[in-house]
Protein backbone atom coordinates (compact mmCIF):
# COMPACT_ATOMS: atom_id res chain seq x y z
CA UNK A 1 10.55 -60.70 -24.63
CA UNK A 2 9.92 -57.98 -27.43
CA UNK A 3 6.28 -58.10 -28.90
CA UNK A 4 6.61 -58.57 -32.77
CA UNK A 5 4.00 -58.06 -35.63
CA UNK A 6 4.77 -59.53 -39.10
CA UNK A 7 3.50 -58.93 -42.15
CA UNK A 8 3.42 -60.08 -45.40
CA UNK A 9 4.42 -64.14 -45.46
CA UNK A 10 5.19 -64.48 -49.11
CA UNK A 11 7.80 -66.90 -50.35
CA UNK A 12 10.22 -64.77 -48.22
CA UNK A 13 8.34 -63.28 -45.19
CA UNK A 14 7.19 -66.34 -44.40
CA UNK A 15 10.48 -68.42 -43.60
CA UNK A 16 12.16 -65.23 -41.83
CA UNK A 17 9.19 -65.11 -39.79
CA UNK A 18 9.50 -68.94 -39.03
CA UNK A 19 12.93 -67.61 -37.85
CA UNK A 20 11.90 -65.63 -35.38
CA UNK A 21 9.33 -68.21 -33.99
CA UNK A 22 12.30 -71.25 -33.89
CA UNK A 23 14.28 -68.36 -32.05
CA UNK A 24 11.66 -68.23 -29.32
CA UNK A 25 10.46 -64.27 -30.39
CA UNK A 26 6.50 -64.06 -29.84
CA UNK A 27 5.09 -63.55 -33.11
CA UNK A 28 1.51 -61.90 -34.18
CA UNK A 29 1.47 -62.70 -38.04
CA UNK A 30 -0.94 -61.50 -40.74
CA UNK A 31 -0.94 -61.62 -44.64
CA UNK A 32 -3.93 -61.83 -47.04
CA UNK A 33 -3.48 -64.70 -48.07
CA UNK A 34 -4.95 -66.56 -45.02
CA UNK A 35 -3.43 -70.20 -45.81
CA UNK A 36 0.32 -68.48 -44.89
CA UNK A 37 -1.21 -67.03 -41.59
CA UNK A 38 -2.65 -70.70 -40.59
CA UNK A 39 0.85 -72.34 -41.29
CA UNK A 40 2.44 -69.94 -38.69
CA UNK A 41 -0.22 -70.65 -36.73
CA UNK A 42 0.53 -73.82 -36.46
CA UNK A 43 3.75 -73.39 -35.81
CA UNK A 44 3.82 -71.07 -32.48
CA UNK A 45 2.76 -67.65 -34.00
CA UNK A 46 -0.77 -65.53 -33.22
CA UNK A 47 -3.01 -65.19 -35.59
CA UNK A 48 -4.48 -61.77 -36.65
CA UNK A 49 -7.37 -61.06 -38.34
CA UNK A 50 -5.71 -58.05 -39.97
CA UNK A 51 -2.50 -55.71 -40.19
CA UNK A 52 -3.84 -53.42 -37.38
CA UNK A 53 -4.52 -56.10 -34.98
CA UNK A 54 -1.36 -57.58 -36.14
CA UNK A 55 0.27 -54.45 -34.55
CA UNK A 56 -1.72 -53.96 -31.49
CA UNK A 57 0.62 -54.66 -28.33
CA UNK A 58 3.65 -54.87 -30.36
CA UNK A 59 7.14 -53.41 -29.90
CA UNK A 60 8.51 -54.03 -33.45
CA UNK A 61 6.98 -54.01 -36.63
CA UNK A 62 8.60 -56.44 -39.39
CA UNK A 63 6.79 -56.15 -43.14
CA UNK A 64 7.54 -57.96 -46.08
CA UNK A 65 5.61 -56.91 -48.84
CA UNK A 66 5.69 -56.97 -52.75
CA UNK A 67 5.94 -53.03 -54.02
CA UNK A 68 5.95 -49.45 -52.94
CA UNK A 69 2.54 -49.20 -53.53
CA UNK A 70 1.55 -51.72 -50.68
CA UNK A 71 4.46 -50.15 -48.22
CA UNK A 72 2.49 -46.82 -48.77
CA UNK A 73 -0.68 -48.08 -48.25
CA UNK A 74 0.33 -50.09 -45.25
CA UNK A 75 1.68 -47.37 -43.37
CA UNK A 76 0.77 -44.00 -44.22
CA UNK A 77 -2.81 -42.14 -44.27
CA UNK A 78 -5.65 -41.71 -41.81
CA UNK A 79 -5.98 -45.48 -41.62
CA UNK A 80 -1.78 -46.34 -42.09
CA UNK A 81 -0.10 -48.22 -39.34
CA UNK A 82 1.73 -45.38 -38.28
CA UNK A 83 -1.07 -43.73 -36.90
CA UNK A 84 -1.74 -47.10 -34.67
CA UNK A 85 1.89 -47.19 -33.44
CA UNK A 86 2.88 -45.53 -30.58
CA UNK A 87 5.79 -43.33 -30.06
CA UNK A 88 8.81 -45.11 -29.57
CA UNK A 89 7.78 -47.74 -31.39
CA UNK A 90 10.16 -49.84 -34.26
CA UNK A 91 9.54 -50.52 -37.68
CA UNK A 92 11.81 -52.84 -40.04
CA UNK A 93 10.72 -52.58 -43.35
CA UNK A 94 12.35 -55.27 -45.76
CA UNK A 95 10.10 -54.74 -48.79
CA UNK A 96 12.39 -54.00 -52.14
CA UNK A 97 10.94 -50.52 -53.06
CA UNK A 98 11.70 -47.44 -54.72
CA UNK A 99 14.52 -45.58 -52.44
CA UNK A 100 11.82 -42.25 -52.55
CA UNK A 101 9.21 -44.09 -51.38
CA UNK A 102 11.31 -45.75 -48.55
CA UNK A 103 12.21 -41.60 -47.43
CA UNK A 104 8.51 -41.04 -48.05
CA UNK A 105 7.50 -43.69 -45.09
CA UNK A 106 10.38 -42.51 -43.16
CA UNK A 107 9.13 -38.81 -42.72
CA UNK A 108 6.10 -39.78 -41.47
CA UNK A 109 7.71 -42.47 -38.80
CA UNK A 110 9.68 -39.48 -37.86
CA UNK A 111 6.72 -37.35 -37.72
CA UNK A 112 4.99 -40.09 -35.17
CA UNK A 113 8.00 -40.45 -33.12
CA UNK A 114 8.39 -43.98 -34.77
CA UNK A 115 11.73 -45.37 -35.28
CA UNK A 116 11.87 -46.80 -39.14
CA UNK A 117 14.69 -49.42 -41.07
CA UNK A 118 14.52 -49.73 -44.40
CA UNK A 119 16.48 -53.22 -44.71
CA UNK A 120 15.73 -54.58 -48.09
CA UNK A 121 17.93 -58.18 -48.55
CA UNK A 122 19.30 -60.52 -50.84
CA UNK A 123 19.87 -63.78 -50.37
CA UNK A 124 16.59 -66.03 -52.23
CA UNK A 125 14.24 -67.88 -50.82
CA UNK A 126 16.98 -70.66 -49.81
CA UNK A 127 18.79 -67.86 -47.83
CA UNK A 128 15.64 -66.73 -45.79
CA UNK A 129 14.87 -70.23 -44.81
CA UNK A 130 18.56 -70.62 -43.22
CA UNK A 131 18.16 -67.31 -42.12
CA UNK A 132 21.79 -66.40 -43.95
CA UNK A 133 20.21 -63.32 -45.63
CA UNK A 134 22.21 -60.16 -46.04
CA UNK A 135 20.42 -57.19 -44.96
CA UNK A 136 21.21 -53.52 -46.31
CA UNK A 137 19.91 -51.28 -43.87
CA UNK A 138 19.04 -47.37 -44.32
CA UNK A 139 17.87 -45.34 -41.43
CA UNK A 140 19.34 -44.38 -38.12
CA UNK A 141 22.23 -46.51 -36.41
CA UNK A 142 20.70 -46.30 -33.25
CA UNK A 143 17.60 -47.92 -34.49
CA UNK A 144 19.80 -50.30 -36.35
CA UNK A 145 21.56 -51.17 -33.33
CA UNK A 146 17.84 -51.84 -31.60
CA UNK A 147 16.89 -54.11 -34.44
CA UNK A 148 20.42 -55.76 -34.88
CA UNK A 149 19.29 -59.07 -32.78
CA UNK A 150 16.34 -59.71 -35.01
CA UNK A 151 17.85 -59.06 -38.16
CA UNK A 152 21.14 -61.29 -36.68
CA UNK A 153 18.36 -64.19 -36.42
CA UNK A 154 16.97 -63.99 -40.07
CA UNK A 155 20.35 -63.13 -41.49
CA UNK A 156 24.62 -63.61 -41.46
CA UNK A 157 25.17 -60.19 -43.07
CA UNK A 158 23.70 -56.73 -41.68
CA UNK A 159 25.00 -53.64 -43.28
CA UNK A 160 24.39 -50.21 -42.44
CA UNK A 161 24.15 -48.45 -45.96
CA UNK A 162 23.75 -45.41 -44.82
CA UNK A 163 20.81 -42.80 -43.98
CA UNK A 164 16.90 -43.14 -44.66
CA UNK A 165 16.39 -44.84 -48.29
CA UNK A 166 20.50 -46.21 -47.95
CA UNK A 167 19.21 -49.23 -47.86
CA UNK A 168 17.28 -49.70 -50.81
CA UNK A 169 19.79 -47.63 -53.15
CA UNK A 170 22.38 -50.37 -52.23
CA UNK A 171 19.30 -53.30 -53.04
CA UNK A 172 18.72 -51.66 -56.55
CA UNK A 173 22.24 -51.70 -56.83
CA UNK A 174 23.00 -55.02 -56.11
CA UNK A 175 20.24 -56.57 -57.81
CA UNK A 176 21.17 -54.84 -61.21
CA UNK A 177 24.51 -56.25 -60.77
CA UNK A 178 22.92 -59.65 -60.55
CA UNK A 179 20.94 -59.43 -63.40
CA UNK A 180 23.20 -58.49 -65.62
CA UNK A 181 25.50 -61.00 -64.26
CA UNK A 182 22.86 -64.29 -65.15
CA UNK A 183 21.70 -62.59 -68.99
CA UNK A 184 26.05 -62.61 -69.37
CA UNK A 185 26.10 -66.45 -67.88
CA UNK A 186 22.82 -67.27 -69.96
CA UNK A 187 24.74 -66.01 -73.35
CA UNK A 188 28.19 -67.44 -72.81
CA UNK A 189 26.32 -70.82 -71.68
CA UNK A 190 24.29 -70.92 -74.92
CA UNK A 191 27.01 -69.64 -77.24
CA UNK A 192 29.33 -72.54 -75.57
CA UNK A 193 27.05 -75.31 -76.23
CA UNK A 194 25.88 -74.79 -79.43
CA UNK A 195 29.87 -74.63 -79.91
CA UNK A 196 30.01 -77.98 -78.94
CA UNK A 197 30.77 -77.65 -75.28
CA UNK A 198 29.78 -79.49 -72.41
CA UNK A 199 27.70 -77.24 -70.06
CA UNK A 200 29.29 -78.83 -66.94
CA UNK A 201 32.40 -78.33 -68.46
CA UNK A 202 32.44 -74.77 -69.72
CA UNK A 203 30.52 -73.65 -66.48
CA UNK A 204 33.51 -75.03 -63.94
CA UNK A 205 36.22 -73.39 -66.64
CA UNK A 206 34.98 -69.97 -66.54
CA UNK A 207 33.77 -70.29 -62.34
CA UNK A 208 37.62 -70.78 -62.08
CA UNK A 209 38.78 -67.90 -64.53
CA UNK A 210 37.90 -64.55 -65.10
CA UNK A 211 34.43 -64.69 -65.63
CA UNK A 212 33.79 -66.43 -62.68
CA UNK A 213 30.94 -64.97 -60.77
CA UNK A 214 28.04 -65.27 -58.39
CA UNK A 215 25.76 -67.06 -60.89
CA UNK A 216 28.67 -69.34 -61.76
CA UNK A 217 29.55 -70.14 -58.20
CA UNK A 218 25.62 -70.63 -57.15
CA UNK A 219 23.44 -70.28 -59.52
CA UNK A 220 24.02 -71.53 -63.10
CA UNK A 221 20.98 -70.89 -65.40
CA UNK A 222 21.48 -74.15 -67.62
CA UNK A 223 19.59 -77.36 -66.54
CA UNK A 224 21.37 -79.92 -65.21
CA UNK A 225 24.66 -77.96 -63.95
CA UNK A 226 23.98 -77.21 -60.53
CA UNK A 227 21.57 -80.03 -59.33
CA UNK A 228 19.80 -77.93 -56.87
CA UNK A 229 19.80 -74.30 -59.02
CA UNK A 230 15.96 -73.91 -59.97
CA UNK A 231 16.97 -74.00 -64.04
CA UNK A 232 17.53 -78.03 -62.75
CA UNK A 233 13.75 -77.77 -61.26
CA UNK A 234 12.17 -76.58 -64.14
CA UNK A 235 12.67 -72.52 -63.60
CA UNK A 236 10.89 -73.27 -60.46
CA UNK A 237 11.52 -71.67 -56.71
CA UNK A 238 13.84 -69.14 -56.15
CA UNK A 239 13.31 -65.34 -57.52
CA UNK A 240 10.55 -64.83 -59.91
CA UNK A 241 11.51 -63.06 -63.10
CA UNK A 242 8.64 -60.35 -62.16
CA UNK A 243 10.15 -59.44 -59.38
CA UNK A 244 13.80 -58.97 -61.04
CA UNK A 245 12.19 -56.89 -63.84
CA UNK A 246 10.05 -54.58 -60.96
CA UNK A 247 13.96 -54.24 -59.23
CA UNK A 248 15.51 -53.02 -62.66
CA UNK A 249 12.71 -50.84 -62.85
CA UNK A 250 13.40 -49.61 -59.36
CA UNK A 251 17.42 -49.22 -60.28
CA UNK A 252 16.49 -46.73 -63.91
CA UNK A 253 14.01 -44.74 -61.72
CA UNK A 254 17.07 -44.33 -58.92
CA UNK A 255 19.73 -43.72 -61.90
CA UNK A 256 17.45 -41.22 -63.52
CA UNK A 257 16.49 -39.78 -60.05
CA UNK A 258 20.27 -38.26 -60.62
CA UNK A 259 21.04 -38.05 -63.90
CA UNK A 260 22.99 -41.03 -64.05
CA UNK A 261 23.24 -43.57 -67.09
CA UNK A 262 22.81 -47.19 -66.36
CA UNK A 263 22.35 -48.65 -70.06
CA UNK A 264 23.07 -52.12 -69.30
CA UNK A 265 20.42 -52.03 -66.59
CA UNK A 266 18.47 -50.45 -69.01
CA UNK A 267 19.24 -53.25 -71.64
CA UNK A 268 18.33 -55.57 -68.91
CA UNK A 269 14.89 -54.58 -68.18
CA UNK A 270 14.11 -54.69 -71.36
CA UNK A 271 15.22 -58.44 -71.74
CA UNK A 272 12.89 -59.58 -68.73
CA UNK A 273 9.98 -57.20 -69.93
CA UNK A 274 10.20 -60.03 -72.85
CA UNK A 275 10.40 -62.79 -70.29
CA UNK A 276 7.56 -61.05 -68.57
CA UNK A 277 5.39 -60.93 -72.06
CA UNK A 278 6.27 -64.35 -73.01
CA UNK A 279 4.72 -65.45 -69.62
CA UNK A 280 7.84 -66.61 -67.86
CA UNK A 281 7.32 -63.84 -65.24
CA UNK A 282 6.36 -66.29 -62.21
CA UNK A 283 9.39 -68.51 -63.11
CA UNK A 284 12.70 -68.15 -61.43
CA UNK A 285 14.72 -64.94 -63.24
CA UNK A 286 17.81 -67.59 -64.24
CA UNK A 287 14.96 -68.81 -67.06
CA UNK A 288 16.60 -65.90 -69.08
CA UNK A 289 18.48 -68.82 -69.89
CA UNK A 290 15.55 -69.84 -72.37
CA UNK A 291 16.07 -66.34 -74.10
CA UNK A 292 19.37 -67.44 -75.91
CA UNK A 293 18.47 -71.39 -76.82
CA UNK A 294 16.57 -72.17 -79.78
């Protein structure tokens, strides 16, 4: 069976890559932080000392990692994985990054002979652990086609976005829809309640009428609506704020990349930048909530 390396086993690498092992895949595992590597461990997986022995032996590359900058550093340069890899080889890279870094890695996979994915998802920490993810995939469909029953273990949705960097144009996308989605829920919520309104109440009546959206259906940012939502849990689990404000960054860099204008993304950054200065960046991004509540 196909020889896999992953790395990176943060909040989300680590239950896709638990995935894998419950799906019977061997798995060589590495992260920094060593306590993540030990759980998998435990579980089935190979230990590795570091990303390049991670690799060693392996068919398929998997990485999960927090920013371009780490992506870059992973792979490319003298001591990048790419020039470990072997020709033929498969990469699926599922970091959230900046769409010109993504074609940046890409060249040089193409370079090495190295197939790449960049297959950014969505779908929370709740969705990697039930492996329903949705994966937006840029790069070649043939590769895509090679990496298809992995991805169809760790996820319900693959979609082929399109060429190298498709993928994470369509996760900068999506993810400024979603923020601007929860700051819209957060303000009607607050507005409503200080109006007198029952939370519970005013939540179901707009999930059922226009309004309605994601963050209404799954996701509510006021405590107590949605027992298992993390605004119930104290802000806790789920998506950090950080990482929704690094995404927004991501989406005005891709706007401005062509010229176009994206002011309510814009607007948007700027209202988790506070969260982020306020020290509510390692909190789950529906504590926006706090934002419009005295």
């Amino acid at each position: 069976m196909t020889q896999i390396a992953f790395i990176g086993l943060g909040h989300m690498g680590l239950p896709m890559a638990r995935n894998l092992l419950k799906a019977g895949y061997p798995l060589k595992v590495f992260d920094l932080v060593r306590s993540a590597v030990d759980t998998l461990a435990g579980e089935g997986a190979i230990a590795a000392v570091s990303a390049s022995a991670a690799v060693d032996q392996a068919q398929v590359v998997i990485s999960m990692l927090p920013a371009s900058r780490h992506v870059e550093s992973l792979y490319l340069g003298r001591d990048g994985l790419l020039e470990q890899l072997p020709a033929g080889s498969l990469v699926v890279e599922c970091s959230t990054i900046a769409p010109e870094s993504a074609r940046k890695v890409h060249a040089a996979a193409r370079e090495r002979g190295i197939e790449l994915l960049d297959a950014p998802v969505s779908g929370g920490t709740a969705g990697a652990a039930a492996g329903t993810l949705t994966f937006m995939v840029g790069g070649a469909a043939e590769a895509l086609e090679k990496a298809r029953p992995l991805l169809a273990v760790m996820g319900q949705n693959i979609f082929h976005a399109g060429p190298e960097g498709a993928g994470q144009v369509a996760k900068v996308c999506n993810n400024q829809v979603l923020a601007v989605q929860m700051i819209a829920t957060a303000e009607a919520m607050a507005m409503g309640v200080a109006n007198g309104l029952d939370p519970a109440v005013l939540a179901e009546i707009m999930r059922q009428s226009s309004g309605g959206n994601w963050t209404l259906e799954k996701y509510n940012p006021w405590p107590g609506v949605m027992e298992n939502a993390p605004a119930s849990k104290g802000y806790s689990g789920g998506f950090m704020a950080e990482l929704m404000a690094k995404d927004l960054g991501l989406a005005q860099e891709t706007a401005s990349h062509h010229g176009n204008s994206a002011p309510m993304g814009a607007l948007a950054l700027q209202l988790y930048r506070l969260l982020l200065k306020q020290g509510k960046g390692k909190q789950d991004f529906s504590v926006v909530q706090q934002l419009f509540v005295e």
